[in-house]
N, C-alpha and C. Protein backbone atom coordinates (compact mmCIF):
# COMPACT_ATOMS: atom_id res chain seq x y z
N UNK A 1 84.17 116.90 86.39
CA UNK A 1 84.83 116.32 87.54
C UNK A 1 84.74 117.31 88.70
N UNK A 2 84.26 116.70 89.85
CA UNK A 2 84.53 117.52 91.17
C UNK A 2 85.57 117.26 92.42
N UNK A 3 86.00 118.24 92.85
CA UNK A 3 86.91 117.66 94.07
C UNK A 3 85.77 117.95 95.26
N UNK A 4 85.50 117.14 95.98
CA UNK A 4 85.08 117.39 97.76
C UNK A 4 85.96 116.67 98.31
N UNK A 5 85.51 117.10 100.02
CA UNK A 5 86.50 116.83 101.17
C UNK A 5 85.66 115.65 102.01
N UNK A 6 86.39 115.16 102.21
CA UNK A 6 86.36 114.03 103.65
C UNK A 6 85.30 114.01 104.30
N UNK A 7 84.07 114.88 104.10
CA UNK A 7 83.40 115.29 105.28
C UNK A 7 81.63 114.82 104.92
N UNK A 8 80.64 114.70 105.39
CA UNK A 8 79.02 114.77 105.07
C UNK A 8 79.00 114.39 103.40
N UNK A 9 79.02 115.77 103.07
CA UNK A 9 78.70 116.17 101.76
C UNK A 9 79.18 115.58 101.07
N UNK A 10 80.82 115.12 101.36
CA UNK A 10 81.63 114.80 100.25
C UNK A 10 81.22 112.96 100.44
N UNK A 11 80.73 112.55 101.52
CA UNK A 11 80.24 110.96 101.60
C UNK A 11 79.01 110.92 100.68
N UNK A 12 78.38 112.12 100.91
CA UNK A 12 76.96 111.62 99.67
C UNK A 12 77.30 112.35 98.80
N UNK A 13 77.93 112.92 98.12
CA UNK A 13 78.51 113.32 96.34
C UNK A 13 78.73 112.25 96.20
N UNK A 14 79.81 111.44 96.76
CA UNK A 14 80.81 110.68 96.45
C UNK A 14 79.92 108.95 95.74
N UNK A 15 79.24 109.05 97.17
CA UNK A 15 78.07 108.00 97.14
C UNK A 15 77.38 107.60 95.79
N UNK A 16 76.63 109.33 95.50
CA UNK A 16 75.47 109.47 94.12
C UNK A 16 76.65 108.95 93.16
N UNK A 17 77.71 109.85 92.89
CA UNK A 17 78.44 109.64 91.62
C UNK A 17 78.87 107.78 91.23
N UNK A 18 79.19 106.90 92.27
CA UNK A 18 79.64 105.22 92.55
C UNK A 18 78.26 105.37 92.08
N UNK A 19 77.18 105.16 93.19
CA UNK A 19 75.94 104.61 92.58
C UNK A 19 75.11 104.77 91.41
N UNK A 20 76.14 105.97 90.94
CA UNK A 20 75.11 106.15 89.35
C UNK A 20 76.08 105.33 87.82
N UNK A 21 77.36 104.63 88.33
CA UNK A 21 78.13 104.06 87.93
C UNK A 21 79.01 104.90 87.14
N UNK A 22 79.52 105.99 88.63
CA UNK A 22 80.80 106.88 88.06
C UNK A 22 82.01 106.05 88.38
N UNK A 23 83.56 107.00 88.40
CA UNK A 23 84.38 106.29 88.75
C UNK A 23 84.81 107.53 89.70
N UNK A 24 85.44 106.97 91.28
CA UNK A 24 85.89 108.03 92.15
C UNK A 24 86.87 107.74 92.77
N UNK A 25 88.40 108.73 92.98
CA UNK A 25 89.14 108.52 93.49
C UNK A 25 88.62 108.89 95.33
N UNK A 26 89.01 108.02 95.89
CA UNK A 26 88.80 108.05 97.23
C UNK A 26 90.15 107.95 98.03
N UNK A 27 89.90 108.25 99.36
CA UNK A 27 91.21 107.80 100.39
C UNK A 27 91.02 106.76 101.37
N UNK A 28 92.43 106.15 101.30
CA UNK A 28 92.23 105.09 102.43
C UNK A 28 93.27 105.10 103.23
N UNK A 29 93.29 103.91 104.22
CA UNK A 29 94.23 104.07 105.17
C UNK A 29 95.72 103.67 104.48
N UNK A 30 95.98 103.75 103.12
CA UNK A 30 96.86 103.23 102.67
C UNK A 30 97.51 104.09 101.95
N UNK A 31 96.86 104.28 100.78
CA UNK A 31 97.11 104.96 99.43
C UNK A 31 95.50 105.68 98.91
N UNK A 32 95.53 106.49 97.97
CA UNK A 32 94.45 107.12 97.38
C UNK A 32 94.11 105.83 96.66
N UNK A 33 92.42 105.57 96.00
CA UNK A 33 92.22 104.72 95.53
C UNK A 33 91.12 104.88 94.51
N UNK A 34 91.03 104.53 93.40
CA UNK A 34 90.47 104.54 91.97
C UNK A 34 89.00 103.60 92.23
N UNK A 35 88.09 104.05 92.32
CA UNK A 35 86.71 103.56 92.57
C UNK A 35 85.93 103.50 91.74
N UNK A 36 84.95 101.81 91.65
CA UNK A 36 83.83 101.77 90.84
C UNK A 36 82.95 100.93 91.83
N UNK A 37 82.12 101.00 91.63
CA UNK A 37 81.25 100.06 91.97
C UNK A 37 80.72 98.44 91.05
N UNK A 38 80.90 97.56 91.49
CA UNK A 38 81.26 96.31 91.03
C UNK A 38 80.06 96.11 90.26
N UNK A 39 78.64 96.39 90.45
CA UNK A 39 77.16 96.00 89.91
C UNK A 39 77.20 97.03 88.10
N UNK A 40 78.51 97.70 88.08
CA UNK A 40 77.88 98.57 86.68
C UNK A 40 79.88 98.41 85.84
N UNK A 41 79.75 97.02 85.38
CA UNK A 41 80.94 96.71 84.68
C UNK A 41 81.49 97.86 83.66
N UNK A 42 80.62 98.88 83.14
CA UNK A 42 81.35 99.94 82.68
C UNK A 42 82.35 100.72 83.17
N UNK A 43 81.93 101.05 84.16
CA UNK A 43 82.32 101.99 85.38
C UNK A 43 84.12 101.03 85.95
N UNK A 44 83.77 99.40 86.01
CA UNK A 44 84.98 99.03 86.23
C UNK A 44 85.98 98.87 84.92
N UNK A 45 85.12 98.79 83.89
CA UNK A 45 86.22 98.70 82.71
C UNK A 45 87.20 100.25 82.82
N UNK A 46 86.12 101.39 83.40
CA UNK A 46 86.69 102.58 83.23
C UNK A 46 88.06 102.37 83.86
N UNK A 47 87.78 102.51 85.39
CA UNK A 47 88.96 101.75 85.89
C UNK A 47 90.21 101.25 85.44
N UNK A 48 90.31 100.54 84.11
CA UNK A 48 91.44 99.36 83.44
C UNK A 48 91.99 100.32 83.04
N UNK A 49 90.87 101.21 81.97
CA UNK A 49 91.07 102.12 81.28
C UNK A 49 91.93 103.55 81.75
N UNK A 50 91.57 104.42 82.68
CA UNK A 50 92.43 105.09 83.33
C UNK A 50 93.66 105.08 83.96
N UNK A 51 93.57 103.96 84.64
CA UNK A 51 94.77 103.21 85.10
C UNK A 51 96.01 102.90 84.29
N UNK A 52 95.34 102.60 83.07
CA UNK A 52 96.59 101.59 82.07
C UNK A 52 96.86 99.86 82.37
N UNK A 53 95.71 99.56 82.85
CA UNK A 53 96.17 98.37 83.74
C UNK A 53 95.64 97.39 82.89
N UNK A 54 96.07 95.95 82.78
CA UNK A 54 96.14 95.53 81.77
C UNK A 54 95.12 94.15 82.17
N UNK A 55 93.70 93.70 81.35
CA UNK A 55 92.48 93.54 82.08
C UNK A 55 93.00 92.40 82.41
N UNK A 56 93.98 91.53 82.30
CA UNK A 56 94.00 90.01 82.80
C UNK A 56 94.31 90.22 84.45
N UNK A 57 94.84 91.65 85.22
CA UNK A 57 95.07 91.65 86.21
C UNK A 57 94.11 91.93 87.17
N UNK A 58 93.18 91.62 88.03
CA UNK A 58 92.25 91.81 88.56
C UNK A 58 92.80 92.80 89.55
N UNK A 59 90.91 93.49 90.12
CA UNK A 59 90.92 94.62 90.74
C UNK A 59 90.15 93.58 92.10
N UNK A 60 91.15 94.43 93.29
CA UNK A 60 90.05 94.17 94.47
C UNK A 60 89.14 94.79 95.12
N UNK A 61 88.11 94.41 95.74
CA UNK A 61 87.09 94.47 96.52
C UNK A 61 87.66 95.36 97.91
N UNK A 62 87.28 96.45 98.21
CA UNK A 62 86.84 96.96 99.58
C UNK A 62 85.99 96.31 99.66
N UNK A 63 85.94 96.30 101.02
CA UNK A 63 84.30 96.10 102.19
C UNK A 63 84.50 96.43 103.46
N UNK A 64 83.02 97.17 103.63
CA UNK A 64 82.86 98.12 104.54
C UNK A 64 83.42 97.11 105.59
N UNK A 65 82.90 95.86 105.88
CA UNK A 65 83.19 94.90 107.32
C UNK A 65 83.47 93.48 106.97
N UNK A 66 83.39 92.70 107.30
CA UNK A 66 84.37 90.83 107.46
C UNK A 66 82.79 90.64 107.19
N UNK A 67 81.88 90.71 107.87
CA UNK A 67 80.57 90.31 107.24
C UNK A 67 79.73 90.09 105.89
N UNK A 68 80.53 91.38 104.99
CA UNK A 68 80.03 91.35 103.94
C UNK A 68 80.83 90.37 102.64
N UNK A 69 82.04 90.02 103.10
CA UNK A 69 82.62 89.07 102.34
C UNK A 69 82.22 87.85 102.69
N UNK A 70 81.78 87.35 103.94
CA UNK A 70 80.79 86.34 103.92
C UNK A 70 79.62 86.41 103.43
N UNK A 71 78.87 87.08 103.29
CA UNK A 71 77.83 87.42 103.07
C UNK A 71 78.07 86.96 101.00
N UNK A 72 78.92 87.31 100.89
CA UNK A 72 78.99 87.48 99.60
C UNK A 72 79.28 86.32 98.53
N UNK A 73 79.42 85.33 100.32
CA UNK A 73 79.96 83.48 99.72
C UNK A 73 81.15 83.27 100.02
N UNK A 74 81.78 84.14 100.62
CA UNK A 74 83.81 84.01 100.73
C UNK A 74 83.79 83.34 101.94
N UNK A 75 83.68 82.05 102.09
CA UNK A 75 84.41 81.55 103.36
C UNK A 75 85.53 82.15 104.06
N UNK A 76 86.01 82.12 105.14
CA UNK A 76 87.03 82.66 106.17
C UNK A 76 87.37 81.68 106.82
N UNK A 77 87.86 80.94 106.84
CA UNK A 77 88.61 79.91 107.62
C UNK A 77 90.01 79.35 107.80
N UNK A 78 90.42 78.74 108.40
CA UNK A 78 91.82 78.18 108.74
C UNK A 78 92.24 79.25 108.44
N UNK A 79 93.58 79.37 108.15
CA UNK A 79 94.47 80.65 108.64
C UNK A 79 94.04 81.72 107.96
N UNK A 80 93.49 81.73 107.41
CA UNK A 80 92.58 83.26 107.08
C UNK A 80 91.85 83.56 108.01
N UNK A 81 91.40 83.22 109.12
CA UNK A 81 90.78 83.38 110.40
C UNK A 81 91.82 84.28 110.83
N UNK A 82 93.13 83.49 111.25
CA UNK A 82 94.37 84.41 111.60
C UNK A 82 94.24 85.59 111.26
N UNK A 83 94.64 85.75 109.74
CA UNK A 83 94.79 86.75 109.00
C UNK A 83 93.64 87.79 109.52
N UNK A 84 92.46 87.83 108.92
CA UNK A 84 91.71 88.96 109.42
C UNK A 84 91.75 89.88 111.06
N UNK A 85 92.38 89.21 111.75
CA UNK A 85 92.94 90.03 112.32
C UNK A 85 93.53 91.67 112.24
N UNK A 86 94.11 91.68 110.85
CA UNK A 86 94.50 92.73 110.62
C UNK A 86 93.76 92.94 109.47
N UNK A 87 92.14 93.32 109.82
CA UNK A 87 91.19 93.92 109.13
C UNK A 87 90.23 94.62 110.13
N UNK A 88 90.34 95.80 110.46
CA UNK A 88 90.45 96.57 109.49
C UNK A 88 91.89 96.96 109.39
N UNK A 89 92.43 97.39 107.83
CA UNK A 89 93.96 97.10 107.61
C UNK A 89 94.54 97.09 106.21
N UNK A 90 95.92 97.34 106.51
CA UNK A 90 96.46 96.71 104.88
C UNK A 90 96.77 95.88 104.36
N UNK A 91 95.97 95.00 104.79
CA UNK A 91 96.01 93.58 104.47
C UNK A 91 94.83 93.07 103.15
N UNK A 92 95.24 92.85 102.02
CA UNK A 92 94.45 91.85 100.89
C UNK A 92 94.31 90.53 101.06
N UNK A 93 93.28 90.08 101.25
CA UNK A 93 93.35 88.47 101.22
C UNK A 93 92.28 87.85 100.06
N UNK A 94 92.82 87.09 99.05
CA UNK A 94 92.34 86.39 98.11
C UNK A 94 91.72 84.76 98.21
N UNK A 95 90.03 85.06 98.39
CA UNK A 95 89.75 84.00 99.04
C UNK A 95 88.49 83.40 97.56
N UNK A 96 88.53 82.19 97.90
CA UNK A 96 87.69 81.33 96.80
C UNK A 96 86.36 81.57 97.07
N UNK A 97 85.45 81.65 96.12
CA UNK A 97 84.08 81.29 96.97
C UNK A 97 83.51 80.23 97.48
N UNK A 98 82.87 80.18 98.33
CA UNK A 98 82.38 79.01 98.52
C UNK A 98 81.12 78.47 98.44
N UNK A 99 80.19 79.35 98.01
CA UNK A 99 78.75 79.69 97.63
C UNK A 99 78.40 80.05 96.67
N UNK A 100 77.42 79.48 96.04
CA UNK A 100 76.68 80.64 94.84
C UNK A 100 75.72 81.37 95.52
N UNK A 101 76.10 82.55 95.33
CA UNK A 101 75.53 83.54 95.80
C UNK A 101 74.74 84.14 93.96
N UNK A 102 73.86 84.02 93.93
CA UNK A 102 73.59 85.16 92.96
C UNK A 102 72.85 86.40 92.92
N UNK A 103 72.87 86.91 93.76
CA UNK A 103 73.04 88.12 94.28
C UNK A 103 74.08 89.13 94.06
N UNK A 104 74.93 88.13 93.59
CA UNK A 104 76.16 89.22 93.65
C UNK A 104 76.89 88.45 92.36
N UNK A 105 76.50 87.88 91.25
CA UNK A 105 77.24 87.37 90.08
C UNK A 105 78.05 88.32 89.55
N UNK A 106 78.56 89.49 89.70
CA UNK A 106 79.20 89.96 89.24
C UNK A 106 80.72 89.91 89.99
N UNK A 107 80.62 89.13 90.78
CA UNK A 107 81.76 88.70 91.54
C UNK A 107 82.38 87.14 90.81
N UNK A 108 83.54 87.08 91.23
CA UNK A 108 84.33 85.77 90.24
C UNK A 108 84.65 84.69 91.76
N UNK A 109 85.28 83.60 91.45
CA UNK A 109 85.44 82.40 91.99
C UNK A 109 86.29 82.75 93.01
N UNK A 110 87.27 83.45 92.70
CA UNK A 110 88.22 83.65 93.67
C UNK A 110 88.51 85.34 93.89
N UNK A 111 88.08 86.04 94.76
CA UNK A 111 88.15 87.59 94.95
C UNK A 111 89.43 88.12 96.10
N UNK A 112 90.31 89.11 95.14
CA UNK A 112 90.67 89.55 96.82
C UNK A 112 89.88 90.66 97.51
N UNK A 113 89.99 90.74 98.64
CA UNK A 113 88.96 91.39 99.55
C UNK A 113 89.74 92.41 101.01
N UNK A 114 89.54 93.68 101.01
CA UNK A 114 90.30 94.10 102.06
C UNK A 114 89.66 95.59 102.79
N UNK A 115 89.78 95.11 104.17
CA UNK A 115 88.59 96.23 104.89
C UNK A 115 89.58 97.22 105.47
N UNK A 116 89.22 97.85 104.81
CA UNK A 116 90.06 99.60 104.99
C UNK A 116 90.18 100.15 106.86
N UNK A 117 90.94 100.74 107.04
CA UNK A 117 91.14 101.11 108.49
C UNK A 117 91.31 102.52 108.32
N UNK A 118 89.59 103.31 107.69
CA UNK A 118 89.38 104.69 107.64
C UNK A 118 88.16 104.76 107.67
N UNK A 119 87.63 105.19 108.77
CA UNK A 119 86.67 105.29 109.22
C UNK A 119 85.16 105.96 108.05
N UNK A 120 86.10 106.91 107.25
CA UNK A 120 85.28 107.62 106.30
C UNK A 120 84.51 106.88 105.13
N UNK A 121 86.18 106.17 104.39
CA UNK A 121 85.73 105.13 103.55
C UNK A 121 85.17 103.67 103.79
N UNK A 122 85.02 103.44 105.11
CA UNK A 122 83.92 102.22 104.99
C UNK A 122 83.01 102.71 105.46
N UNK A 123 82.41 104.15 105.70
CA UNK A 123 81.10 104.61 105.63
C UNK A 123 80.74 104.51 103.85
N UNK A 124 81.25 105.01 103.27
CA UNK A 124 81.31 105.68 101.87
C UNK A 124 81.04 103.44 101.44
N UNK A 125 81.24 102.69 101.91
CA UNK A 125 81.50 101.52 101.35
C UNK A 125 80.16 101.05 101.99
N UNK A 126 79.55 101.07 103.02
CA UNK A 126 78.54 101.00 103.70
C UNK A 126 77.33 101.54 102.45
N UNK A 127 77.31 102.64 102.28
CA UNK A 127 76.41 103.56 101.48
C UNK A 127 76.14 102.77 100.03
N UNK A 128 77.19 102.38 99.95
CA UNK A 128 77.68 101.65 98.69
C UNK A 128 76.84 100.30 98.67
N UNK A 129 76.97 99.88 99.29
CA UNK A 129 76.40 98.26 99.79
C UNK A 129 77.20 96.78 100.13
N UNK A 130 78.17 98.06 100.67
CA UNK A 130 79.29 97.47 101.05
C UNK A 130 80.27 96.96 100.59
N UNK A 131 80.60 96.84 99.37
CA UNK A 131 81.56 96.74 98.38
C UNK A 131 81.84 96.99 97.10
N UNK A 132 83.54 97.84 97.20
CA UNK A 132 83.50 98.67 95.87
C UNK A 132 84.68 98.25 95.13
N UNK A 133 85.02 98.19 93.78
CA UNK A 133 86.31 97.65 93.78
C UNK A 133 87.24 98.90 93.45
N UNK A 134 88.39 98.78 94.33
CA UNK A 134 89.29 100.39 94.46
C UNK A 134 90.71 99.68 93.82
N UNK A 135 91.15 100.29 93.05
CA UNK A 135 92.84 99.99 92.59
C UNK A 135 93.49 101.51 92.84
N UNK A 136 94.77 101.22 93.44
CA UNK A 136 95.47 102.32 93.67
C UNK A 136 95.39 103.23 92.45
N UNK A 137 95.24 104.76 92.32
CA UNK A 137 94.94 106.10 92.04
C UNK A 137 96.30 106.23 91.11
N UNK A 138 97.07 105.90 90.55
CA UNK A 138 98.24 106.26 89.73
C UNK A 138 98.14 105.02 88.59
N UNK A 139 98.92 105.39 87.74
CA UNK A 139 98.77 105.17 86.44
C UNK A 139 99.51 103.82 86.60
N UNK A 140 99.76 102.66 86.04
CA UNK A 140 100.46 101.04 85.84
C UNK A 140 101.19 101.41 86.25
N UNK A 141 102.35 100.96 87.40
CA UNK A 141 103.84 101.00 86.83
C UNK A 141 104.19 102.15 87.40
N UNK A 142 103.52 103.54 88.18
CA UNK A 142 103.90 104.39 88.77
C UNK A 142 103.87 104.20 90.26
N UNK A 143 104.00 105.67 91.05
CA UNK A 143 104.48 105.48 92.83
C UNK A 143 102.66 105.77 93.12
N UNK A 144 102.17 104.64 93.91
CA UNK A 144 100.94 105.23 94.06
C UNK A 144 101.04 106.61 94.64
N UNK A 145 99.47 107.40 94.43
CA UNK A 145 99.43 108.61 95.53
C UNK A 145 99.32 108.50 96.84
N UNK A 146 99.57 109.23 97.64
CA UNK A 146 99.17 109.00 99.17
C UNK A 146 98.72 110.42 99.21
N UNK A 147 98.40 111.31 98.25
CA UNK A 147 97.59 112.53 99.16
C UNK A 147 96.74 113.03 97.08
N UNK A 148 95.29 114.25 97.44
CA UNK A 148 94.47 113.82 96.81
C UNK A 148 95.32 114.69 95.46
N UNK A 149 96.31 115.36 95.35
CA UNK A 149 96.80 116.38 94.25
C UNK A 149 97.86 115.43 93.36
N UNK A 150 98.61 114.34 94.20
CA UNK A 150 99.01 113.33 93.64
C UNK A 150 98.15 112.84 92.44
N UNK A 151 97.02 112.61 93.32
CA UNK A 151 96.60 111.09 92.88
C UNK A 151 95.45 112.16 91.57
N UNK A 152 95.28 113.38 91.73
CA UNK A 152 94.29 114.47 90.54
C UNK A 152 95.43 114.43 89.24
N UNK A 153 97.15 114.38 89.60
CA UNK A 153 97.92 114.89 88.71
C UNK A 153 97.66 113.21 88.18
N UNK A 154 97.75 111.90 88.52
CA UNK A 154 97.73 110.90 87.92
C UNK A 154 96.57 110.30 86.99
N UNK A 155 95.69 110.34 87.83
CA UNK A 155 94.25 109.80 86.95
C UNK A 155 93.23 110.71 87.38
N UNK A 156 93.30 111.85 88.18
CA UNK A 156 92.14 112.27 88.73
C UNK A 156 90.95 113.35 87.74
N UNK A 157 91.88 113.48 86.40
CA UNK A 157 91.25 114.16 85.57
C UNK A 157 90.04 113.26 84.87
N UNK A 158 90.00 112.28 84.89
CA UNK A 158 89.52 111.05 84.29
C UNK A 158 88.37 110.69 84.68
N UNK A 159 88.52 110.81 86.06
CA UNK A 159 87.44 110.35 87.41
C UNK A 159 85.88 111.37 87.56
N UNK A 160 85.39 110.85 87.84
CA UNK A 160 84.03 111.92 88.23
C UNK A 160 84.21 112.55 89.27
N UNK A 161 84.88 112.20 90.39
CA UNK A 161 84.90 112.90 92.12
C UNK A 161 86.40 112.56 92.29
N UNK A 162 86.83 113.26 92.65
CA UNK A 162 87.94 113.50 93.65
C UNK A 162 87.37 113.55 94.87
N UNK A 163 87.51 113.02 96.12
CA UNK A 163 87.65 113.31 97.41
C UNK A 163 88.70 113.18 98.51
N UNK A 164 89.20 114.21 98.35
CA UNK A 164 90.20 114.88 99.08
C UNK A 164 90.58 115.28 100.71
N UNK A 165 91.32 113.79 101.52
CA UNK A 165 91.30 113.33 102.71
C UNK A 165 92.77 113.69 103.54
N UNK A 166 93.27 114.98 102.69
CA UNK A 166 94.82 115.30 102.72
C UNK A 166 95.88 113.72 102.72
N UNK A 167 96.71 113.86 103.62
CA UNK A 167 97.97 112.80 103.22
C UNK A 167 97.44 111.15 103.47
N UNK A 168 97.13 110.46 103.14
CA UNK A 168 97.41 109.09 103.38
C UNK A 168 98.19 108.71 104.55
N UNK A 169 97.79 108.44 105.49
CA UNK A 169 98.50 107.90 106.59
C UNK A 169 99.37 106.35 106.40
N UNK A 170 98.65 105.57 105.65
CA UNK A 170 99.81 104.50 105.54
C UNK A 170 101.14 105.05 104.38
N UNK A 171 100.66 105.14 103.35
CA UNK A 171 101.72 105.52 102.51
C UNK A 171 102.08 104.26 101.83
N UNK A 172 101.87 103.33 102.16
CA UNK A 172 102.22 102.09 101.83
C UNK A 172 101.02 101.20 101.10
N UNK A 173 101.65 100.33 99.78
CA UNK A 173 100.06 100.03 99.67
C UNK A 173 100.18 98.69 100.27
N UNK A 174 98.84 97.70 99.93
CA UNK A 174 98.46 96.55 101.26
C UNK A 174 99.23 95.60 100.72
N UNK A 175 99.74 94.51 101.36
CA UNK A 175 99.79 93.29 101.56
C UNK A 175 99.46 92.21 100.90
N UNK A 176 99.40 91.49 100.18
CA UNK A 176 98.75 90.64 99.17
C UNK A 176 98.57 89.14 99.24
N UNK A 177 97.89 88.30 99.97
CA UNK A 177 98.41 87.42 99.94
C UNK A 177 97.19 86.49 99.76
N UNK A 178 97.31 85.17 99.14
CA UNK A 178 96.43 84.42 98.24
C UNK A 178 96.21 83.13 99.14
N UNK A 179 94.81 82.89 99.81
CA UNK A 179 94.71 82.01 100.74
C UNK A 179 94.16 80.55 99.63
N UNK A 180 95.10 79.79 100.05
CA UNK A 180 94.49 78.22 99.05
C UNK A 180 93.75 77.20 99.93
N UNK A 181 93.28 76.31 98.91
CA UNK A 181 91.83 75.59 98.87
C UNK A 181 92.53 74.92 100.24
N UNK A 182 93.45 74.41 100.33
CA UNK A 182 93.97 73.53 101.72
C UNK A 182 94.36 74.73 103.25
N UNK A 183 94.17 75.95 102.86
CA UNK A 183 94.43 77.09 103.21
C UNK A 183 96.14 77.17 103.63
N UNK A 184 96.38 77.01 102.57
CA UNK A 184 97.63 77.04 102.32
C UNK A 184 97.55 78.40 102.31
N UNK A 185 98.91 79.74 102.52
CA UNK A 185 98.95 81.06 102.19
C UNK A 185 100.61 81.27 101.51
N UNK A 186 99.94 82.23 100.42
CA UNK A 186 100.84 82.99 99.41
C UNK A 186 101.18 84.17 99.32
N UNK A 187 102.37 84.46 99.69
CA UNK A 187 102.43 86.00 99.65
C UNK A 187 102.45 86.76 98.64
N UNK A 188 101.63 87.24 97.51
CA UNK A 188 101.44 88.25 96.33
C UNK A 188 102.27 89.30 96.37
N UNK A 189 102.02 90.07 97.14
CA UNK A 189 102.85 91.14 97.05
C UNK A 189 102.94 91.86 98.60
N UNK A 190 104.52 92.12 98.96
CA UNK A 190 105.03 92.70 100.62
C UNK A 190 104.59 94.03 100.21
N UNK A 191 103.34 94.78 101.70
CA UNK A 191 103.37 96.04 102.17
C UNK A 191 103.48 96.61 103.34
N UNK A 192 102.86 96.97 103.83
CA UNK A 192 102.24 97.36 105.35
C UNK A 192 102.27 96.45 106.42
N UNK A 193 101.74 95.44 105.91
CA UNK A 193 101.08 93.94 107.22
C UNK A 193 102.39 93.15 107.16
N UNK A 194 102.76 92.98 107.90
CA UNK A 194 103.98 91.55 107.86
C UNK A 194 103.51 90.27 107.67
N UNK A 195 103.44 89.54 107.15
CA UNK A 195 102.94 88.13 106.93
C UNK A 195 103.93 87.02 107.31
């Protein structure tokens, strides 16, 4: 396991280790966050596995930009139009697909999806190919981390990279909310974003 910093080097460590289907704690504008890359299902089982998290609960999708969740088949419409507004943000939004895309089958029917407001990590998500799936950095059932010694004392022994972005500026984790087929909206879980 390595720790790097925020900076060049630590975007392409960070990069090789995801793309070779490691697992990496990263930072976001929220909370520290537990990283795999979605194309190497080992790497996300690791994920379940470190975490303690229990597999019926799904993990969401970063993406670098609103483009790549279209891109990926996720319609955006009716009040999820609204919503993205506060993307980039701590905002999750759980949207159906609306395409077969197979390009990307390792994605399910209904994904949540949420574009980070840190400039570093949607480079690092960019590099990636634009989407990685990140679950908060602490163990089931604990206080997520918001800085990188937290989140090393929780799962970071586990992980291939640590990258270490000092405190978490939100502190808070995102917003959750589940957009339906009539675009009806559900609030999952209150954070950051007011809904």
């Amino acid at each position: 396991m390595q720790i790097v910093k925020s900076d060049e080097e630590g975007l392409e460590a960070a990069a090789k280790v995801l793309l070779a289907g490691g697992v990496a704690v990263i930072p976001t504008d929220t909370v520290y966050g537990l990283a795999a890359h979605p194309d190497f299902p080992e790497a996300v089982d690791r994920l379940y596995t470190i975490k303690g998290r229990e597999a019926k609960k799904p993990i969401a999708l970063l993406a670098s930009d609103v483009g790549v969740v279209e891109r990926a088949g996720y319609q955006i419409t009716g009040k999820a139009c609204e919503l993205v507004k506060h993307w980039p943000g701590g905002l999750t939004l759980i949207l159906a697909k609306s395409t077969l895309n197979s390009q990307l089958s390792t994605l399910n029917s209904a994904e949540g999806f949420r574009v980070p407001d840190h400039d570093w990590t949607r480079r690092l998500l960019a590099k990636c190919g634009g989407l990685l799936r990140v679950t908060s950095a602490n163990l089931s059932g604990q206080r997520a981390a918001t800085d990188a010694p937290a989140a090393l004392a929780d799962v970071g022994l586990s992980a291939d990279i640590v990258v270490d972005d000092g405190i978490s500026l939100g502190g808070v984790p995102s917003t959750v909310v589940k957009v339906g087929p009539e675009g009806s909206l559900e609030v999952l879980r209150r954070g950051g974003v007011e809904i």
